[in-house]
PDB file of N, CA and C in Angstrom:
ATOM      1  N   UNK A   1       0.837  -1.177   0.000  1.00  0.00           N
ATOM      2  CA  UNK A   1       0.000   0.000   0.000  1.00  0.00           C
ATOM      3  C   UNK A   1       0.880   1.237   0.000  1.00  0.00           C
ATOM      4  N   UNK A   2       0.706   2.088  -0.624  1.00  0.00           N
ATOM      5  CA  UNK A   2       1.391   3.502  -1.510  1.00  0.00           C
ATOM      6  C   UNK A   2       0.719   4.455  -0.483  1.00  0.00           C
ATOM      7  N   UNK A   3       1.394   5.036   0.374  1.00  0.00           N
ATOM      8  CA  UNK A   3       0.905   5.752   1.427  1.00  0.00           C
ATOM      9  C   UNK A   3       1.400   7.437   1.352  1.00  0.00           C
ATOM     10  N   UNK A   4       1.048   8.799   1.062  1.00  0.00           N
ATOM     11  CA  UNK A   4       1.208   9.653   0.344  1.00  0.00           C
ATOM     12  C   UNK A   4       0.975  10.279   2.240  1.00  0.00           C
ATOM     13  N   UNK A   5       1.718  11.241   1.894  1.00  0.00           N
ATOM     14  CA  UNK A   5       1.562  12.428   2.876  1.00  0.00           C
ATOM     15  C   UNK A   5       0.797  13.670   2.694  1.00  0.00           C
ATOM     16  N   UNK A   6       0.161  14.176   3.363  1.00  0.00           N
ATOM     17  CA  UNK A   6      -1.111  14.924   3.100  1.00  0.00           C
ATOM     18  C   UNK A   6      -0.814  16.360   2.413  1.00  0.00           C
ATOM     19  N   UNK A   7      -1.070  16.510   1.220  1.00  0.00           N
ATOM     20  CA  UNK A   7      -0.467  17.289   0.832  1.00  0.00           C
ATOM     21  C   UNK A   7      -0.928  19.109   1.217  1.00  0.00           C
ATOM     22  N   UNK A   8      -0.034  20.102   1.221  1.00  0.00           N
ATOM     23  CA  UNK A   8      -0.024  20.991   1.658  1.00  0.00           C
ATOM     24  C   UNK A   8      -0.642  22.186   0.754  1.00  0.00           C
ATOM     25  N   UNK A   9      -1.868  22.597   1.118  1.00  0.00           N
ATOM     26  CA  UNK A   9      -2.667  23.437  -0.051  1.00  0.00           C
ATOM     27  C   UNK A   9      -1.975  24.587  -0.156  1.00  0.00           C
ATOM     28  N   UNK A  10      -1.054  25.082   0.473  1.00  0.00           N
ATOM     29  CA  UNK A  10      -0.136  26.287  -0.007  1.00  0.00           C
ATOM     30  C   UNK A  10       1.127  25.884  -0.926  1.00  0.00           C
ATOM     31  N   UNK A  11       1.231  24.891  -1.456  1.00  0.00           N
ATOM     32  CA  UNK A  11       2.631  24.458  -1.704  1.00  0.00           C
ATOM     33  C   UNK A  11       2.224  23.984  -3.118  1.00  0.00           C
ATOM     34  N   UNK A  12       2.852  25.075  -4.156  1.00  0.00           N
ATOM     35  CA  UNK A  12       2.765  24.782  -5.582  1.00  0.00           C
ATOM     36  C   UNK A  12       2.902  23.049  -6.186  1.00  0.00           C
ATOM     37  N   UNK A  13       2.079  22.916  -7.038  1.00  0.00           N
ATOM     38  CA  UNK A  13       2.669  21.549  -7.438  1.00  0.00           C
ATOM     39  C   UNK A  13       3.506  21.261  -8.442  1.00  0.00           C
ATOM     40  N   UNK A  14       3.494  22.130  -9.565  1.00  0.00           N
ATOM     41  CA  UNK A  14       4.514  22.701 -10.434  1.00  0.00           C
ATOM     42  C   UNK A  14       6.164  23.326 -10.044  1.00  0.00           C
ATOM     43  N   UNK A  15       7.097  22.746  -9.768  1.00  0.00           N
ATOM     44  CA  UNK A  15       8.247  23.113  -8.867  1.00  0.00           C
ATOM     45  C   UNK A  15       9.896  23.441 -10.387  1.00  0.00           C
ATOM     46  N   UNK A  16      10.180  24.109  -9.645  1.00  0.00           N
ATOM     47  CA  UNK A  16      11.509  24.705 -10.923  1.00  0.00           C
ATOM     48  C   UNK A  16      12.488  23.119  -9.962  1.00  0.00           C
ATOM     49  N   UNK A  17      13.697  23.330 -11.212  1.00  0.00           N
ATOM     50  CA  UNK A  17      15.047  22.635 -10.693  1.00  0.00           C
ATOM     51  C   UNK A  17      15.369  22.472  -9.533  1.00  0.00           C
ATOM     52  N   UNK A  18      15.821  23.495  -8.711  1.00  0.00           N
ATOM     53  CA  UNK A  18      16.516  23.781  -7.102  1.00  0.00           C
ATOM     54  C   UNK A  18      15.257  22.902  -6.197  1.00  0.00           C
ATOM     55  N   UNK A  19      14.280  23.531  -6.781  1.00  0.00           N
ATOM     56  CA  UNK A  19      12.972  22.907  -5.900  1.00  0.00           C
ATOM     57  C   UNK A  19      12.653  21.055  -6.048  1.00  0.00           C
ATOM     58  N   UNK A  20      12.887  21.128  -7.172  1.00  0.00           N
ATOM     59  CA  UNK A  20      12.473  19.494  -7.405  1.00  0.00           C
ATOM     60  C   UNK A  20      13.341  18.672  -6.786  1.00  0.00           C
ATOM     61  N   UNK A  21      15.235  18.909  -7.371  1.00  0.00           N
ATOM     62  CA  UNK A  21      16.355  18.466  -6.577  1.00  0.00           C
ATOM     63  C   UNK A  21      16.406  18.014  -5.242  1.00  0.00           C
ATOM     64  N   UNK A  22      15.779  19.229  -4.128  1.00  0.00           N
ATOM     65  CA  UNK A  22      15.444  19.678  -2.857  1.00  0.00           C
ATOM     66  C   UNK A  22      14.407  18.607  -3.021  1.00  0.00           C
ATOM     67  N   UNK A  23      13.677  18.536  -3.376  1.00  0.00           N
ATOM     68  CA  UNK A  23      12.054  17.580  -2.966  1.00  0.00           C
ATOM     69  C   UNK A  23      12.520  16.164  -3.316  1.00  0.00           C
ATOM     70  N   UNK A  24      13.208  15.711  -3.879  1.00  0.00           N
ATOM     71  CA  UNK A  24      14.080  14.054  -4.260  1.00  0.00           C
ATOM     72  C   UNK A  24      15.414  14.416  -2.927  1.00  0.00           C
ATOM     73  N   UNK A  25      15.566  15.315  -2.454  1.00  0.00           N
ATOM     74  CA  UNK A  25      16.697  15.178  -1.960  1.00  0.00           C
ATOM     75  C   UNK A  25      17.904  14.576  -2.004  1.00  0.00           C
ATOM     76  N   UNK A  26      18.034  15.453  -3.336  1.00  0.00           N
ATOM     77  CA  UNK A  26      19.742  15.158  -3.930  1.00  0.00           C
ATOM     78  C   UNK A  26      19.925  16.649  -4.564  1.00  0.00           C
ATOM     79  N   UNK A  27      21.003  16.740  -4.706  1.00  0.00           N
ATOM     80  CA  UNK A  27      21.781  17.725  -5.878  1.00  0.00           C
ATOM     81  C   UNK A  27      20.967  18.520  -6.885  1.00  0.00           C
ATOM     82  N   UNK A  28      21.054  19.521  -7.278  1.00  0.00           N
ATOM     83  CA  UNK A  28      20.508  19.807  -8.842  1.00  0.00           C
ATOM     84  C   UNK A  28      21.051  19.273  -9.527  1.00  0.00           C
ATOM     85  N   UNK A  29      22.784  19.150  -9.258  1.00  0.00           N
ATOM     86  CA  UNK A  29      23.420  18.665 -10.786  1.00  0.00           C
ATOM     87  C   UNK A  29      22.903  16.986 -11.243  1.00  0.00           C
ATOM     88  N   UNK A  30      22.810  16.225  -9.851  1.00  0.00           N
ATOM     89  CA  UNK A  30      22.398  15.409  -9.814  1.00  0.00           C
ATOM     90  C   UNK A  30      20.811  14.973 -10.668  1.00  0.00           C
ATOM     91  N   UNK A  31      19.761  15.766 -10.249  1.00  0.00           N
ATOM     92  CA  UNK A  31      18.467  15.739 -10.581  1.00  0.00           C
ATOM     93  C   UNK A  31      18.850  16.348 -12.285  1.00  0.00           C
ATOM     94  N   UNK A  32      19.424  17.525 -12.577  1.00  0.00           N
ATOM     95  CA  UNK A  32      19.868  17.017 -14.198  1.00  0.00           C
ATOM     96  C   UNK A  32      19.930  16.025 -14.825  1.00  0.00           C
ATOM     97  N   UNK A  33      21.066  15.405 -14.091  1.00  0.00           N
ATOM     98  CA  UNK A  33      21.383  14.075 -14.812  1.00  0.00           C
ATOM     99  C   UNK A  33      20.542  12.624 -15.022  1.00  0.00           C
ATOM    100  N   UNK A  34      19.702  13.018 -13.827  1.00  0.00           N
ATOM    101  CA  UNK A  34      18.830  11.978 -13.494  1.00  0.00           C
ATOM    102  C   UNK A  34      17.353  12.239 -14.979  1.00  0.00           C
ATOM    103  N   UNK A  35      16.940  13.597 -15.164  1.00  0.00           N
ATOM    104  CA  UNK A  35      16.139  14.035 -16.203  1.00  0.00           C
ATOM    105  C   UNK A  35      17.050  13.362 -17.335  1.00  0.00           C
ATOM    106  N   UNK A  36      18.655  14.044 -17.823  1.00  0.00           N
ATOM    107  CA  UNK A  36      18.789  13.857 -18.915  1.00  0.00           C
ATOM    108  C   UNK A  36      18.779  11.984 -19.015  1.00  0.00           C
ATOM    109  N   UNK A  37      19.280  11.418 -18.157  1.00  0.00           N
ATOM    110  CA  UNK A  37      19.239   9.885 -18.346  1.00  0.00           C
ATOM    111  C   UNK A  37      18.036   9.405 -18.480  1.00  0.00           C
ATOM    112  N   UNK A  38      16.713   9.980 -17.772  1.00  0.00           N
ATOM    113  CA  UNK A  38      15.602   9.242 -18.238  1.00  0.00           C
ATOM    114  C   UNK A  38      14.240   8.873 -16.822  1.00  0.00           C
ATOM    115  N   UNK A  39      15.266   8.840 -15.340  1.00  0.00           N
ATOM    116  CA  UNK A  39      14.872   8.718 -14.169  1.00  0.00           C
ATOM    117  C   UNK A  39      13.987   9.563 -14.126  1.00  0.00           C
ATOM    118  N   UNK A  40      14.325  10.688 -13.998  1.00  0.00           N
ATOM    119  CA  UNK A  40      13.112  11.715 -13.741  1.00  0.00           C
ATOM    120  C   UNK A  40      12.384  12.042 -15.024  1.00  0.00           C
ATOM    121  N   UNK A  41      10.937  12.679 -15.067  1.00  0.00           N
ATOM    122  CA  UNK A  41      10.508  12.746 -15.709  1.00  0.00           C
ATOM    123  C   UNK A  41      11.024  14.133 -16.176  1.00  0.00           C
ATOM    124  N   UNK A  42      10.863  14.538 -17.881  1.00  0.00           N
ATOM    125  CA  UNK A  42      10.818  15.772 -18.165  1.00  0.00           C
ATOM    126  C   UNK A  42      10.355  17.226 -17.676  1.00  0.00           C
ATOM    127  N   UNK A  43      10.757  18.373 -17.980  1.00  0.00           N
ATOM    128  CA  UNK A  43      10.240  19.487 -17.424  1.00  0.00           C
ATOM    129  C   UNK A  43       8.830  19.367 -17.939  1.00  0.00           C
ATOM    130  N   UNK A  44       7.675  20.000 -17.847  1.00  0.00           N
ATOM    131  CA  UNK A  44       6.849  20.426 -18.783  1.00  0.00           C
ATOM    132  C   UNK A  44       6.773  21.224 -20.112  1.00  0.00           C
ATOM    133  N   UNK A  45       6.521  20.335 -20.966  1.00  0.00           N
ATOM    134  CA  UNK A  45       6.825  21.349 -22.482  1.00  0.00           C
ATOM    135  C   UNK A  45       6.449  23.002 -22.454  1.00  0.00           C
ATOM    136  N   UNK A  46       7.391  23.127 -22.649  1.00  0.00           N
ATOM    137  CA  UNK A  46       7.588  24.949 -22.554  1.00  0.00           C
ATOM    138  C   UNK A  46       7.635  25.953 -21.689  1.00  0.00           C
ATOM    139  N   UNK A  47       8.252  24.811 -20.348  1.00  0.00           N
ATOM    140  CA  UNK A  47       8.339  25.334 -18.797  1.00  0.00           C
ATOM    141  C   UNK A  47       9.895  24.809 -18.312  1.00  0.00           C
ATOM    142  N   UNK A  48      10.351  25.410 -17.123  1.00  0.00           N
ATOM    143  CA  UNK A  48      10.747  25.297 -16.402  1.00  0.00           C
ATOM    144  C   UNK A  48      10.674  24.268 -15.119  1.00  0.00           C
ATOM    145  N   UNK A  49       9.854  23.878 -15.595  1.00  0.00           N
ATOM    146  CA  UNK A  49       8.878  23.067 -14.173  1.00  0.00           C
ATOM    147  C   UNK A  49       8.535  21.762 -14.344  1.00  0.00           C
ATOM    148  N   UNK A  50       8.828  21.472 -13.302  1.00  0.00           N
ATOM    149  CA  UNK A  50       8.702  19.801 -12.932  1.00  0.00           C
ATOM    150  C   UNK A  50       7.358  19.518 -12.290  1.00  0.00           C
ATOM    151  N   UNK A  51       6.314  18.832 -12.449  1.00  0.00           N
ATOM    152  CA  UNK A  51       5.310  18.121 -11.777  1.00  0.00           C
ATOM    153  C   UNK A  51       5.420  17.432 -10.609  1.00  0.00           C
ATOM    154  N   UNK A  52       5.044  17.874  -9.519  1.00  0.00           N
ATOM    155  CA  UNK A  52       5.470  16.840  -8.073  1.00  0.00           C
ATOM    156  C   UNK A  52       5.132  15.723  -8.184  1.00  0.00           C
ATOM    157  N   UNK A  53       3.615  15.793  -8.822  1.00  0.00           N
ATOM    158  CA  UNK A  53       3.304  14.209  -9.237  1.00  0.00           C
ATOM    159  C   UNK A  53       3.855  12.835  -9.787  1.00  0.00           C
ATOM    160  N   UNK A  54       4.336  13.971 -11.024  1.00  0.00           N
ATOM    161  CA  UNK A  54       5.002  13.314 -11.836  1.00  0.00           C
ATOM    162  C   UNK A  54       6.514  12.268 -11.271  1.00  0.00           C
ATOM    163  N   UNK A  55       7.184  13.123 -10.768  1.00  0.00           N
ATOM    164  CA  UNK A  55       8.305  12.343 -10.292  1.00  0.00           C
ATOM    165  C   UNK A  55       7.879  11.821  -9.036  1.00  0.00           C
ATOM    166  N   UNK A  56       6.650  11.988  -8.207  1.00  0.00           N
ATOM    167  CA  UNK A  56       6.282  10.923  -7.031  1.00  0.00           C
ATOM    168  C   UNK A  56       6.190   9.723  -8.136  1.00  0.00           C
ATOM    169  N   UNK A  57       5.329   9.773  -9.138  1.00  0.00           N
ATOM    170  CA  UNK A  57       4.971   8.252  -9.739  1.00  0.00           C
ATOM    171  C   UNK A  57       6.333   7.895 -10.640  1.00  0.00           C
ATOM    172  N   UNK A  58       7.602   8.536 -10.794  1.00  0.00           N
ATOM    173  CA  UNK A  58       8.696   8.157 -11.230  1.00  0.00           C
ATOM    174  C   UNK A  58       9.550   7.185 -10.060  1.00  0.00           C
ATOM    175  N   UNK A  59       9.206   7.857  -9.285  1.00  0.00           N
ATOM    176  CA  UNK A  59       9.917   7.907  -7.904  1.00  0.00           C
ATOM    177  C   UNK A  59       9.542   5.939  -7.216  1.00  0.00           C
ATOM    178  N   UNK A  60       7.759   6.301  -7.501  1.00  0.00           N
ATOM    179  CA  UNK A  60       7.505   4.870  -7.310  1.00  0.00           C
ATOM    180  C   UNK A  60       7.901   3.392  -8.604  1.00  0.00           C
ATOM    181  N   UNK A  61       7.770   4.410  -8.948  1.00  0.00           N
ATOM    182  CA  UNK A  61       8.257   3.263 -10.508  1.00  0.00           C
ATOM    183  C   UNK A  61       9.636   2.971 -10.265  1.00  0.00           C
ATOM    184  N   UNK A  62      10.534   3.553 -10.310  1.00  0.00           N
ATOM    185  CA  UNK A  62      12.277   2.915  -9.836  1.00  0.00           C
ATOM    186  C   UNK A  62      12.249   2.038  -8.524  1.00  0.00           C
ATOM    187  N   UNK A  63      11.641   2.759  -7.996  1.00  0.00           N
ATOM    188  CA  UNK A  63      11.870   1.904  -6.531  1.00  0.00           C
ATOM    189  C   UNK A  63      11.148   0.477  -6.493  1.00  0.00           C
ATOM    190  N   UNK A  64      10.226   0.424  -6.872  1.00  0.00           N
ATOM    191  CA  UNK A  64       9.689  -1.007  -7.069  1.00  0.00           C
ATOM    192  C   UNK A  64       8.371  -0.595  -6.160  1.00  0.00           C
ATOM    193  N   UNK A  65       7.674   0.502  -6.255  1.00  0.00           N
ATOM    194  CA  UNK A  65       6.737   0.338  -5.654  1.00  0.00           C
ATOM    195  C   UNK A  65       4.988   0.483  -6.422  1.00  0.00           C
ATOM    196  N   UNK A  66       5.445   1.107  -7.724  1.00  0.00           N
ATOM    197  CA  UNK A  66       4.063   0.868  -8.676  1.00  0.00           C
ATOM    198  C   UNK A  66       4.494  -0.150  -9.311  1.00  0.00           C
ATOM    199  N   UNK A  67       4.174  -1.042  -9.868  1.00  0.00           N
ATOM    200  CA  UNK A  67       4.101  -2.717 -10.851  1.00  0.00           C
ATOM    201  C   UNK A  67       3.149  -2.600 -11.575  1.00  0.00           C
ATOM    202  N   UNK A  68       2.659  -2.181 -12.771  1.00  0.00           N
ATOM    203  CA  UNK A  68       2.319  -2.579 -13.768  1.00  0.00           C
ATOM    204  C   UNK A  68       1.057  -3.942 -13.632  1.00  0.00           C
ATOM    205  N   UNK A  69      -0.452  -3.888 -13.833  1.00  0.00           N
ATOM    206  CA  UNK A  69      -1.205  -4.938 -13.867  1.00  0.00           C
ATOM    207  C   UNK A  69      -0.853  -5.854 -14.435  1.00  0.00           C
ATOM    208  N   UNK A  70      -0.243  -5.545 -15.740  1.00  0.00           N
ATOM    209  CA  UNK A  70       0.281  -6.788 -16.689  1.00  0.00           C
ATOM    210  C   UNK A  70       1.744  -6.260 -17.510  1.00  0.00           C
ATOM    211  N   UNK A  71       2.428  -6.776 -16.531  1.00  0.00           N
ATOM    212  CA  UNK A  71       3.528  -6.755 -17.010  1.00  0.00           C
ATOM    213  C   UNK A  71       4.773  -7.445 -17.752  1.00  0.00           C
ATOM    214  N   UNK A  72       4.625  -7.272 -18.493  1.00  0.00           N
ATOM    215  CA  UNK A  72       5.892  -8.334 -19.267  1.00  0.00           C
ATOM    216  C   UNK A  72       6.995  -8.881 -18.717  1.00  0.00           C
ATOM    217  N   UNK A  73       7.832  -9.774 -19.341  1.00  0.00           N
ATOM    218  CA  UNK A  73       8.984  -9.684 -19.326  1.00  0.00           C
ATOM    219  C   UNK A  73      10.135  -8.905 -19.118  1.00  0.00           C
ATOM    220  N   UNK A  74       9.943  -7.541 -20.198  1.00  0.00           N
ATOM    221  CA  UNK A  74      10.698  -7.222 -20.457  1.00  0.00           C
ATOM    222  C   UNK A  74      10.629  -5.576 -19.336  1.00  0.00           C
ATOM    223  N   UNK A  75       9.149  -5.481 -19.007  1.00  0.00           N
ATOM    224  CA  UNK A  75       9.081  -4.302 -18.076  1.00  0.00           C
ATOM    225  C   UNK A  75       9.559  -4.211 -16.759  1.00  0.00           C
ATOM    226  N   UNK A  76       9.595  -6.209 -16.481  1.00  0.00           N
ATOM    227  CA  UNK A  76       9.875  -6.471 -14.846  1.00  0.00           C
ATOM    228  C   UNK A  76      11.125  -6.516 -14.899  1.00  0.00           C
ATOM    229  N   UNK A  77      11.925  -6.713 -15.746  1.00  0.00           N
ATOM    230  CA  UNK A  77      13.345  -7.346 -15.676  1.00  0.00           C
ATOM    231  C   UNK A  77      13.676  -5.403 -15.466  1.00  0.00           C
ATOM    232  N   UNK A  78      13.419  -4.676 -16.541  1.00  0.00           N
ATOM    233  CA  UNK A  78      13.527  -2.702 -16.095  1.00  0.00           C
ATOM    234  C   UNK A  78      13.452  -2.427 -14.874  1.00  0.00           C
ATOM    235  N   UNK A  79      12.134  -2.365 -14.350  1.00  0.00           N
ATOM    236  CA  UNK A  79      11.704  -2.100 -13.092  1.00  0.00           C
ATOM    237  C   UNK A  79      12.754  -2.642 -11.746  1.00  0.00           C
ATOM    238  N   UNK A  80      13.137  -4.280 -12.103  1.00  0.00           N
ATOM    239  CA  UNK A  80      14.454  -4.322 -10.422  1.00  0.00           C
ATOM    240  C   UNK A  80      15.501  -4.412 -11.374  1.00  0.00           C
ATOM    241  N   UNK A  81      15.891  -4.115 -12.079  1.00  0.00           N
ATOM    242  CA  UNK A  81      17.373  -3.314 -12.988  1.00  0.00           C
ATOM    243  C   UNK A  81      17.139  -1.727 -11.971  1.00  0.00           C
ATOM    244  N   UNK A  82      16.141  -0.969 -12.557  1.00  0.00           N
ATOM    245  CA  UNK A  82      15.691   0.165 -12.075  1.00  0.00           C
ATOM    246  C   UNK A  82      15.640   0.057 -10.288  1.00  0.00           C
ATOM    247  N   UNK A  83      15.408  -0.676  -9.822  1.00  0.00           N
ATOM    248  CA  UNK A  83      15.170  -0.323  -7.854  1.00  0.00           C
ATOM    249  C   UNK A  83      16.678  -1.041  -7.131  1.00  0.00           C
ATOM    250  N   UNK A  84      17.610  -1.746  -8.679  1.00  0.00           N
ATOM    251  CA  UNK A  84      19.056  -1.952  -7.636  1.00  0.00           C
ATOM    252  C   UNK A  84      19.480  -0.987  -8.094  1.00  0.00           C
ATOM    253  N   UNK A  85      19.663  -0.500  -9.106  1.00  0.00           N
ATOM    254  CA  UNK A  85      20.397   0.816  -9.317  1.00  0.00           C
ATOM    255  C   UNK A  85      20.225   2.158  -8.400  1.00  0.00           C
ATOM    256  N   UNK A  86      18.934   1.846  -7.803  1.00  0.00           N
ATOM    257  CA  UNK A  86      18.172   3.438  -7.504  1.00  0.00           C
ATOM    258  C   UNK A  86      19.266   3.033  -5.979  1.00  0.00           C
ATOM    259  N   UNK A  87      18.709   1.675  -5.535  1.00  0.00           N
ATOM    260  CA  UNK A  87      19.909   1.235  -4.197  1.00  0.00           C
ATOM    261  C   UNK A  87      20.867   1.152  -3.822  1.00  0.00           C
ATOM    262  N   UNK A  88      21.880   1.237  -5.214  1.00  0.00           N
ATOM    263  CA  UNK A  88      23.396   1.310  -5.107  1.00  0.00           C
ATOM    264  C   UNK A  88      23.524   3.029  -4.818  1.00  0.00           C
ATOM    265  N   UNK A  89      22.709   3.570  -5.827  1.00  0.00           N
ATOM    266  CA  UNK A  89      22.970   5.083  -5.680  1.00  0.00           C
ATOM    267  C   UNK A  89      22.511   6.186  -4.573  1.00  0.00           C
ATOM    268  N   UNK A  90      21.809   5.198  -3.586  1.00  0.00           N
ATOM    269  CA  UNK A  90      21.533   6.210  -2.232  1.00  0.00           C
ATOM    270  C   UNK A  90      22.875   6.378  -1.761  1.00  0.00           C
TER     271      UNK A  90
END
């Protein structure tokens, strides 16, 4: 069970770089690299801005905590490729 913290009605959900970095708690240069490789999701087309959502459900997807109803082969073998990597790199 995917248990979310109550979210805060003053607190934009649309977040720039420094902010998103800060909210994954790592690096900017880091959270770059993590966008340009593929981990994080993209900015929003023709923004600056990252979706909180978006990288919560990125966030659960590496880690092994959303799974796919029907998942292949080839998505499960990604997914714990994706949650040892995410584990070596804490």
């Amino acid at each position: 069970m995917v248990t979310h913290q109550p979210a805060n009605d003053n607190a934009p959900r649309l977040i720039g770089r420094k902010d998103a970095a800060a909210y994954c708690g790592i690096g900017e240069s880091t959270f770059s690299l993590w966008v340009a490789n593929h981990k994080m999701p993209p900015a929003i087309a023709g923004t600056r801005k990252w979706d909180k959502r978006a990288i919560d459900a990125r966030l659960d997807e590496i880690s092994g905590i959303a799974i796919k109803e029907k998942e292949d082969d080839f998505d499960r073998m990604q997914r714990e490729s994706d949650a040892r990597r995410a584990k070596r790199n804490r």
